[in-house]
N, C-alpha and C. Protein backbone atom coordinates (compact mmCIF):
# COMPACT_ATOMS: atom_id res chain seq x y z
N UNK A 1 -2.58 6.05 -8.40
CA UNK A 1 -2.79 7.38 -7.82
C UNK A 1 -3.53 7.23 -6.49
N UNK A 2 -3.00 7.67 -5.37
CA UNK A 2 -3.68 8.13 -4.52
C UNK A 2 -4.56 8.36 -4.22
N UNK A 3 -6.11 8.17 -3.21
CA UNK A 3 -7.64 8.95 -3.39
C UNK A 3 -7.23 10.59 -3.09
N UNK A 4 -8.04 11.42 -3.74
CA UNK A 4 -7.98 12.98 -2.67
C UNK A 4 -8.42 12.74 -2.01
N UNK A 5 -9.21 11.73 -1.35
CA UNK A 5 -9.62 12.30 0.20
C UNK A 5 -8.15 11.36 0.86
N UNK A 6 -7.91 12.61 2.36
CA UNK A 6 -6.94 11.98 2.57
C UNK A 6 -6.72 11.42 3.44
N UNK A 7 -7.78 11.07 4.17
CA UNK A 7 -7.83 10.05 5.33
C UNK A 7 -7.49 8.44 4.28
N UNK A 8 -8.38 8.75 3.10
CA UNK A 8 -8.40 7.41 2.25
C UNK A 8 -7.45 6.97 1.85
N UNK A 9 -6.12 7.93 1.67
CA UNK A 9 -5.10 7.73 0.66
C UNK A 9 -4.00 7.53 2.06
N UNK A 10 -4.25 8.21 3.30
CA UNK A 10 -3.15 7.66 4.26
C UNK A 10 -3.34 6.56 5.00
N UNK A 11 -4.48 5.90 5.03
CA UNK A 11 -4.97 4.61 5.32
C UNK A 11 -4.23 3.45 4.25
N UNK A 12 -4.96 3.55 2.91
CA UNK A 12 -4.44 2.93 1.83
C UNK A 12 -2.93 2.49 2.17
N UNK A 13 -2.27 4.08 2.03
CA UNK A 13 -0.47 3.84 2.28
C UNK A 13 -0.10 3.36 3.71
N UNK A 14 -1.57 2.96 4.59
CA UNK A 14 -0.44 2.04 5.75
C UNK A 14 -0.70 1.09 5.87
N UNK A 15 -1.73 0.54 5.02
CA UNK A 15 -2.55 -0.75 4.80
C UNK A 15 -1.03 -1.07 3.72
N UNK A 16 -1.05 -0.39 2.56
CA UNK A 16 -0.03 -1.51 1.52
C UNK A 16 1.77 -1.45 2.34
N UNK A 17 1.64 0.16 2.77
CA UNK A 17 3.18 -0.15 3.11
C UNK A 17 3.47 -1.27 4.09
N UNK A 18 2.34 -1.65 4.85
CA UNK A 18 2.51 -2.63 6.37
C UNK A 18 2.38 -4.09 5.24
N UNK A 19 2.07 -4.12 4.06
CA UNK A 19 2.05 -5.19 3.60
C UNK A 19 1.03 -5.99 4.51
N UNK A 20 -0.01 -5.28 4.22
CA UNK A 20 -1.58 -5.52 4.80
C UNK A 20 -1.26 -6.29 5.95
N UNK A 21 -0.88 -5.45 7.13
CA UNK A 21 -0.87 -6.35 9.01
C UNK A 21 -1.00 -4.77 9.33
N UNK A 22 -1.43 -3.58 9.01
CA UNK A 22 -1.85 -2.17 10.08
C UNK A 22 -2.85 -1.57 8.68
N UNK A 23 -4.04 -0.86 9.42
CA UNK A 23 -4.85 -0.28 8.66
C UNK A 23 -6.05 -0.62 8.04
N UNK A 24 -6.00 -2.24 8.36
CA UNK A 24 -6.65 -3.15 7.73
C UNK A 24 -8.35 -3.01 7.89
N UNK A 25 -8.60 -2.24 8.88
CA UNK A 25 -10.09 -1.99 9.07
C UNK A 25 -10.86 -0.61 9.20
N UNK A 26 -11.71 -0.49 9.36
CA UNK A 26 -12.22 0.78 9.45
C UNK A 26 -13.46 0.75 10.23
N UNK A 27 -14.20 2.00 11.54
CA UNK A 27 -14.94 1.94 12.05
C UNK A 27 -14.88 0.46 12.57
N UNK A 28 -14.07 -0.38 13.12
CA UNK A 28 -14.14 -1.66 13.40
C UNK A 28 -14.23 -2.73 12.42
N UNK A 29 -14.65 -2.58 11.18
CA UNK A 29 -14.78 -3.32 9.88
C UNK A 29 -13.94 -3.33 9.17
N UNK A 30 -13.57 -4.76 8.78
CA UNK A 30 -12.40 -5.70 7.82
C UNK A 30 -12.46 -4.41 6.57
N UNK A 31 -11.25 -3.95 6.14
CA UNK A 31 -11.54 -3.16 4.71
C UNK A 31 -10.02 -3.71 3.40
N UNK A 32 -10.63 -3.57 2.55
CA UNK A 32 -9.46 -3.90 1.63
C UNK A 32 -9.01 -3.26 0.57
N UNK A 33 -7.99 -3.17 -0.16
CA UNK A 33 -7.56 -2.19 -1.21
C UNK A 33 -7.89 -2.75 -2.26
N UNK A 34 -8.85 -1.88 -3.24
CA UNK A 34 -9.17 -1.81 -4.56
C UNK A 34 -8.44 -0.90 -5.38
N UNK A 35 -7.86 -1.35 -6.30
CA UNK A 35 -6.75 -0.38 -7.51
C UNK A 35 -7.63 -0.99 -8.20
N UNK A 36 -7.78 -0.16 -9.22
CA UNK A 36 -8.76 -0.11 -10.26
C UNK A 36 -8.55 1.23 -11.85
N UNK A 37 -8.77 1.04 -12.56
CA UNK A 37 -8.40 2.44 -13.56
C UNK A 37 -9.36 3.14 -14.04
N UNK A 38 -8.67 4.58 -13.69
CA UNK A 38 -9.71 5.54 -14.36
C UNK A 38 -10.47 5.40 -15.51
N UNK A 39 -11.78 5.78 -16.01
CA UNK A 39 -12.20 5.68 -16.88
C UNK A 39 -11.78 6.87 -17.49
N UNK A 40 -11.15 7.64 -17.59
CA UNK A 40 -10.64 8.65 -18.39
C UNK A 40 -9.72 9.15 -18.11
N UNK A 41 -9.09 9.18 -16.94
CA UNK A 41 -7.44 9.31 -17.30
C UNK A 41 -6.43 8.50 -17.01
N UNK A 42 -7.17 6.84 -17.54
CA UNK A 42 -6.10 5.74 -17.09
C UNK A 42 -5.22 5.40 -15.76
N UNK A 43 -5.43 6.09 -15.46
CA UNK A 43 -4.30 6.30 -14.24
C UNK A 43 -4.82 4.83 -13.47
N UNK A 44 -4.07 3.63 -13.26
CA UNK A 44 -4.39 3.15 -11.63
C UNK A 44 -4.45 3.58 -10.33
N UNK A 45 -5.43 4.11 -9.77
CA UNK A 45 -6.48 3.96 -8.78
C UNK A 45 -6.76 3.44 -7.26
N UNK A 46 -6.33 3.72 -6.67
CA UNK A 46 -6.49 3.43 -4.82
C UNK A 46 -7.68 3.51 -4.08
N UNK A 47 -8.65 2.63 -3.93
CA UNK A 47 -9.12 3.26 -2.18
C UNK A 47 -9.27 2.16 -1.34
N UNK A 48 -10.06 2.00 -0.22
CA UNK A 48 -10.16 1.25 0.79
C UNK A 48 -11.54 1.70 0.78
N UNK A 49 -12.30 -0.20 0.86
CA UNK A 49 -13.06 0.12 1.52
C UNK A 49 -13.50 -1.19 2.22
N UNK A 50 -14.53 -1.32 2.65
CA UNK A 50 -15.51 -2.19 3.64
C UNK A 50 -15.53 -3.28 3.01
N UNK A 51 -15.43 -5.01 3.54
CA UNK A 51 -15.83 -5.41 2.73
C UNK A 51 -17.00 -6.59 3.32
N UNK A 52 -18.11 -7.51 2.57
CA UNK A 52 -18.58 -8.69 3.25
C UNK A 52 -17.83 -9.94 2.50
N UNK A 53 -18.78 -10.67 2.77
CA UNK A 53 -18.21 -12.10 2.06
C UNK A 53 -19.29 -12.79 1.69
N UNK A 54 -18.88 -13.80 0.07
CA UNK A 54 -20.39 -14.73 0.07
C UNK A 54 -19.37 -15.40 -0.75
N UNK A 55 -19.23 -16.68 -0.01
CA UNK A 55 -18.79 -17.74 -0.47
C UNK A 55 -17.28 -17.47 -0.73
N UNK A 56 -16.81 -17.63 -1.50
CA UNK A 56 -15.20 -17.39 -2.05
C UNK A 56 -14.82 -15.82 -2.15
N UNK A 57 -16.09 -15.29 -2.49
CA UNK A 57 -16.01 -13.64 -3.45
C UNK A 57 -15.96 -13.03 -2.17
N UNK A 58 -15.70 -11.57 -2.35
CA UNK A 58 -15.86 -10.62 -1.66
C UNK A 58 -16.69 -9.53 -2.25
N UNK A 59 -17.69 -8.82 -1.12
CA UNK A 59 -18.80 -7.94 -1.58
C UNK A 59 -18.02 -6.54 -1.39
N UNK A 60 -18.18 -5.86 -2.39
CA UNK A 60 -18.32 -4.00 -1.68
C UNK A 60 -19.47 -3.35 -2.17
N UNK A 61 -20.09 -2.31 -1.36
CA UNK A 61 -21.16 -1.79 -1.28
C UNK A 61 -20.51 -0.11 -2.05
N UNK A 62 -21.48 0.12 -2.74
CA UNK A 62 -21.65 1.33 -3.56
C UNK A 62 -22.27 2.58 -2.92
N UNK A 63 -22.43 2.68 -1.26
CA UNK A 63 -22.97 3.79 -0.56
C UNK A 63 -23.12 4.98 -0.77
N UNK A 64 -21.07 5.07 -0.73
CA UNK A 64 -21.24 6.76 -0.94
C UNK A 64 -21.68 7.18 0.46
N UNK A 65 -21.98 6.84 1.22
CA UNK A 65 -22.41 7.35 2.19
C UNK A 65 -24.08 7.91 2.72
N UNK A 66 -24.85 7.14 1.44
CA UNK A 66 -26.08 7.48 0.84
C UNK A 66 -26.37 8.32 0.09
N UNK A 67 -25.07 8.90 -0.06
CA UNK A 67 -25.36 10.58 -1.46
C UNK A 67 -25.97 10.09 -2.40
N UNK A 68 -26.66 10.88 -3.22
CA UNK A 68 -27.45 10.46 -4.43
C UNK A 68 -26.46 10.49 -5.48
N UNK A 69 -25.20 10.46 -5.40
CA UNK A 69 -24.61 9.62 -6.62
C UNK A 69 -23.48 8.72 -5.78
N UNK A 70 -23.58 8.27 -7.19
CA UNK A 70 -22.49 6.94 -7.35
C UNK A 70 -21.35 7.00 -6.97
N UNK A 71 -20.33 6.43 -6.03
CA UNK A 71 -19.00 6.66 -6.28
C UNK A 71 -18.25 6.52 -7.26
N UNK A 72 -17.19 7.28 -7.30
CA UNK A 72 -16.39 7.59 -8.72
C UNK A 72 -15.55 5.85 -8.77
N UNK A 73 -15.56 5.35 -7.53
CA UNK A 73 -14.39 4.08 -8.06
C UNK A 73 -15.79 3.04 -8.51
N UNK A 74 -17.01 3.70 -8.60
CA UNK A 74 -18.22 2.38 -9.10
C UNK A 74 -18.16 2.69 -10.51
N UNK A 75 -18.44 3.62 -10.81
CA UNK A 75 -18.69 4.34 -11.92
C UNK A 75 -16.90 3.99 -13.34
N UNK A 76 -16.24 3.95 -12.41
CA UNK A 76 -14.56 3.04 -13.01
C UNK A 76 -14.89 1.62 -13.09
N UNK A 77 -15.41 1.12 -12.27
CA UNK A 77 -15.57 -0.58 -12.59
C UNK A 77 -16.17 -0.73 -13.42
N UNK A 78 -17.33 -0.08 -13.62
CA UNK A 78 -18.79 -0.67 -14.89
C UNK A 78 -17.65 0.16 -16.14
N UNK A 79 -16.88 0.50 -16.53
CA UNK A 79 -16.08 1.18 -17.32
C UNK A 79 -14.87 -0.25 -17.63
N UNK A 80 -14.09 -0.45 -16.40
CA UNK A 80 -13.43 -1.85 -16.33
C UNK A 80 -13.22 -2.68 -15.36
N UNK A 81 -14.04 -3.62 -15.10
CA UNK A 81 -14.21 -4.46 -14.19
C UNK A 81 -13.13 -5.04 -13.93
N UNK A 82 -11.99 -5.04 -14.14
CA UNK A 82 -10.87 -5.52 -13.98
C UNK A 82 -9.73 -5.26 -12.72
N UNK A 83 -9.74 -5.64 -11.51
CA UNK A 83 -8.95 -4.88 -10.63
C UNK A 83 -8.27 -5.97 -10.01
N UNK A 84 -7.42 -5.09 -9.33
CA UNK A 84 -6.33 -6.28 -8.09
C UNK A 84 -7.27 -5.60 -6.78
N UNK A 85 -6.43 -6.39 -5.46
CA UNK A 85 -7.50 -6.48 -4.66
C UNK A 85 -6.01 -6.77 -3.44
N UNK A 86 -6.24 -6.21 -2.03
CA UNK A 86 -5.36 -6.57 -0.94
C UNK A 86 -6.13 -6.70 0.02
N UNK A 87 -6.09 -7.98 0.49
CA UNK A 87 -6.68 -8.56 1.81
C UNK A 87 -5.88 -8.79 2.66
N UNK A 88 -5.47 -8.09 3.30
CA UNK A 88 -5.22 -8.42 4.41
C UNK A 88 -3.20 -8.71 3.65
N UNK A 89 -2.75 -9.54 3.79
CA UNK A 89 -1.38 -10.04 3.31
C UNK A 89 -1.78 -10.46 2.10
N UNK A 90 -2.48 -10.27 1.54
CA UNK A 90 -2.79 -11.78 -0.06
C UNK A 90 -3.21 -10.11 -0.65
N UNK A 91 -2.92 -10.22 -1.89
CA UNK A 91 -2.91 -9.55 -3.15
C UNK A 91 -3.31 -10.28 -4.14
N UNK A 92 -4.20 -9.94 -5.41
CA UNK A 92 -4.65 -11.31 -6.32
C UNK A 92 -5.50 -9.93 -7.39
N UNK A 93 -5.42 -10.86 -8.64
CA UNK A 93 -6.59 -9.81 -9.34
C UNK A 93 -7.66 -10.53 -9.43
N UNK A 94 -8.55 -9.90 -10.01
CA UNK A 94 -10.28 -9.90 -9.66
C UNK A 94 -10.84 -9.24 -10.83
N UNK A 95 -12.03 -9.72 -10.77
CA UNK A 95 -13.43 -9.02 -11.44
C UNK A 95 -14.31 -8.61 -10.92
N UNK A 96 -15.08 -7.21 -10.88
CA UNK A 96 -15.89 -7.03 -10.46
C UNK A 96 -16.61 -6.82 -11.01
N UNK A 97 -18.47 -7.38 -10.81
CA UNK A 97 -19.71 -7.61 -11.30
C UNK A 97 -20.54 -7.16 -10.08
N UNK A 98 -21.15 -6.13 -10.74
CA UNK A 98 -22.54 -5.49 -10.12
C UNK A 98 -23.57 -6.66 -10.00
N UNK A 99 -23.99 -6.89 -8.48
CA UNK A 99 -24.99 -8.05 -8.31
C UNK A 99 -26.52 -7.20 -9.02
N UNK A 100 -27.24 -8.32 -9.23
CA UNK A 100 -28.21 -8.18 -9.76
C UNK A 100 -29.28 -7.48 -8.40
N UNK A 101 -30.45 -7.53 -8.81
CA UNK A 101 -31.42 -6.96 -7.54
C UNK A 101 -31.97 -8.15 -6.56
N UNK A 102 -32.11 -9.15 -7.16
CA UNK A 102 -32.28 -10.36 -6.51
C UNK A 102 -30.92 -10.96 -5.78
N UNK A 103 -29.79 -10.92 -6.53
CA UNK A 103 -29.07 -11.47 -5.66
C UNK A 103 -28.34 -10.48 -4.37
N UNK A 104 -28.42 -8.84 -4.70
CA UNK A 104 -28.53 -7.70 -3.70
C UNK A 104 -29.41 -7.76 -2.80
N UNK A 105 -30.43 -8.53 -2.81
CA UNK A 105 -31.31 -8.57 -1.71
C UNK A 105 -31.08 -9.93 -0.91
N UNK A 106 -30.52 -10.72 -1.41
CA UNK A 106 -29.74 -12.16 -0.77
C UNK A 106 -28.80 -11.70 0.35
N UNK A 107 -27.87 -11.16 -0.73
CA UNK A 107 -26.91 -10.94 0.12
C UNK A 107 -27.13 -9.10 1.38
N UNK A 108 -27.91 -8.24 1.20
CA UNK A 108 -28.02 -7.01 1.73
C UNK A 108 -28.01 -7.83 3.33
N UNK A 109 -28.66 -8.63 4.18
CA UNK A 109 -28.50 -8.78 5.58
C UNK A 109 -27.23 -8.56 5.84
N UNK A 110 -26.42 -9.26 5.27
CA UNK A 110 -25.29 -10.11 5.71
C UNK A 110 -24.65 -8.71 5.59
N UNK A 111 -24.43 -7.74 4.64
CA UNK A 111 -23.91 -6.60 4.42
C UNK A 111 -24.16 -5.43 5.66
N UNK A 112 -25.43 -5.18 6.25
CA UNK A 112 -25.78 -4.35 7.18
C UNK A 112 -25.15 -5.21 8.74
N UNK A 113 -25.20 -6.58 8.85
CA UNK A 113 -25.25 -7.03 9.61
C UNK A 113 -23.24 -6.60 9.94
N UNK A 114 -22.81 -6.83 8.67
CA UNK A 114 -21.45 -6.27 9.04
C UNK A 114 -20.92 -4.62 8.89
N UNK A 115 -22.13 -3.87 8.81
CA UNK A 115 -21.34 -2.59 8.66
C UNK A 115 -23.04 -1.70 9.01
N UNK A 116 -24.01 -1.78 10.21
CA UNK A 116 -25.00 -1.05 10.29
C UNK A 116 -25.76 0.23 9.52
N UNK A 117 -24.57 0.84 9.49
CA UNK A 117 -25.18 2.14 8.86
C UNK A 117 -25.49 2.03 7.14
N UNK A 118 -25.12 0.58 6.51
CA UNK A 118 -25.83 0.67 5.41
C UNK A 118 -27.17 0.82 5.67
N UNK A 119 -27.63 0.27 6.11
CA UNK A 119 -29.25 0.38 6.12
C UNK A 119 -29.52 1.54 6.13
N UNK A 120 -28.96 2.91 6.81
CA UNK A 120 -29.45 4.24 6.95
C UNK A 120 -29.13 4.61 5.66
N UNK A 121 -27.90 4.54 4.95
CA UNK A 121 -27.56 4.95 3.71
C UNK A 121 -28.49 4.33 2.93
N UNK A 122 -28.69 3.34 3.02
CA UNK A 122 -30.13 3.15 2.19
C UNK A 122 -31.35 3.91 1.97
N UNK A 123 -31.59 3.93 2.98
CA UNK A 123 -33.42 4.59 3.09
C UNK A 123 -32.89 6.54 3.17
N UNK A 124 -31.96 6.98 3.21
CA UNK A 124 -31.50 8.27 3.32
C UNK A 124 -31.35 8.58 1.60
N UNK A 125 -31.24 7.71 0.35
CA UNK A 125 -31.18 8.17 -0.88
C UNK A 125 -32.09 7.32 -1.44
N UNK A 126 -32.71 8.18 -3.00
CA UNK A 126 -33.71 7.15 -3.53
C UNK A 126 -32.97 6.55 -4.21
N UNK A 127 -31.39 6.49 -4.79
CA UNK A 127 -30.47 5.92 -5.42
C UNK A 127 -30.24 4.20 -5.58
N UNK A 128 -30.32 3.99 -6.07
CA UNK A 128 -30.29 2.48 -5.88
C UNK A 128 -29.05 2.07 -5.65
N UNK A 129 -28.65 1.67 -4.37
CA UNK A 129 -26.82 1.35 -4.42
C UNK A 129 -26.34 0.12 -4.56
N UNK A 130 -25.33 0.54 -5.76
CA UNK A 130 -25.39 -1.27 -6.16
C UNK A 130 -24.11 -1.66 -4.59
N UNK A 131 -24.00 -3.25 -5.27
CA UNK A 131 -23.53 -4.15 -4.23
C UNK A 131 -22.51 -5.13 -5.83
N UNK A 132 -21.13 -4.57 -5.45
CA UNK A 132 -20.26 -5.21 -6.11
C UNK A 132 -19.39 -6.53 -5.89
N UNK A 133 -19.49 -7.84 -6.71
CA UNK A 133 -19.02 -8.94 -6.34
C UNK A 133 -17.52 -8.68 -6.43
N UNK A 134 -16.65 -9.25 -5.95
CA UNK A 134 -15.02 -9.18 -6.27
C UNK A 134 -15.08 -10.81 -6.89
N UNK A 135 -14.32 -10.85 -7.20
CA UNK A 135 -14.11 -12.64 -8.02
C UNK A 135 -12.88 -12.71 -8.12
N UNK A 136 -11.94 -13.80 -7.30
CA UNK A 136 -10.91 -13.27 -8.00
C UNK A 136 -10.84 -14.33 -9.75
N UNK A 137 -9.82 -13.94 -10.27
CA UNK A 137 -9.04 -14.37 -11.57
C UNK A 137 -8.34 -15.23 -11.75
């Protein structure tokens, strides 16, 4: 399924239809497609978002934009960590694991350093935003 927002869902469809070579970034930053399944109405799942890197894995950040809740595709992973993943031309499935607070604070530079306005989304909610590993499978 598609995101409703629909900048997200016509990005998504020119990121997969280009067979990841158009769409591929956002605000200047590398982004990639997460399909993932609803926690309640099964459905597989679309969005795009930002991503960093640590080591093999790939990071996504749980922002939201600093709103005091969670995004709905975070709140689907801790439900089933189980997703495919499009980088760029490569497609692969994955696991995703919520980093711990210690290893969120390892990796948080490297995260702001590639996408600034986390840091504002930070200190703008008292929310704690997690920081999701990708792995692939």
């Amino acid at each position: 399924m598609p995101s409703p927002a629909k900048w997200v869902a016509a990005q998504a469809e020119l990121y997969e239809s280009s067979g990841g070579t158009k769409g591929t970034t956002q605000l200047g930053v590398d982004c990639l497609l997460l399909d993932y399944v609803g926690r309640r109405s099964g459905a597989v799942r679309r969005t795009v978002l930002m991503y960093g890197r640590d080591g093999d894995d790939w990071l996504i950040v749980g922002s939201n934009g600093g709103s005091d809740h969670h995004p709905l595709w975070y709140l689907n992973l801790l439900a089933d960590p189980a997703v495919d993943v499009r980088v760029g031309t490569e497609r692969f499935p994955a696991l995703a694991e919520t980093l711990s607070p210690e290893e969120k604070e390892r990796v948080w530079p490297h995260l702001v350093e590639v996408f600034p306005r986390y840091a504002e989304y930070r200190a703008k909610t008292a929310r704690d935003i997690p920081v999701v590993r990708l792995r692939r499978r």
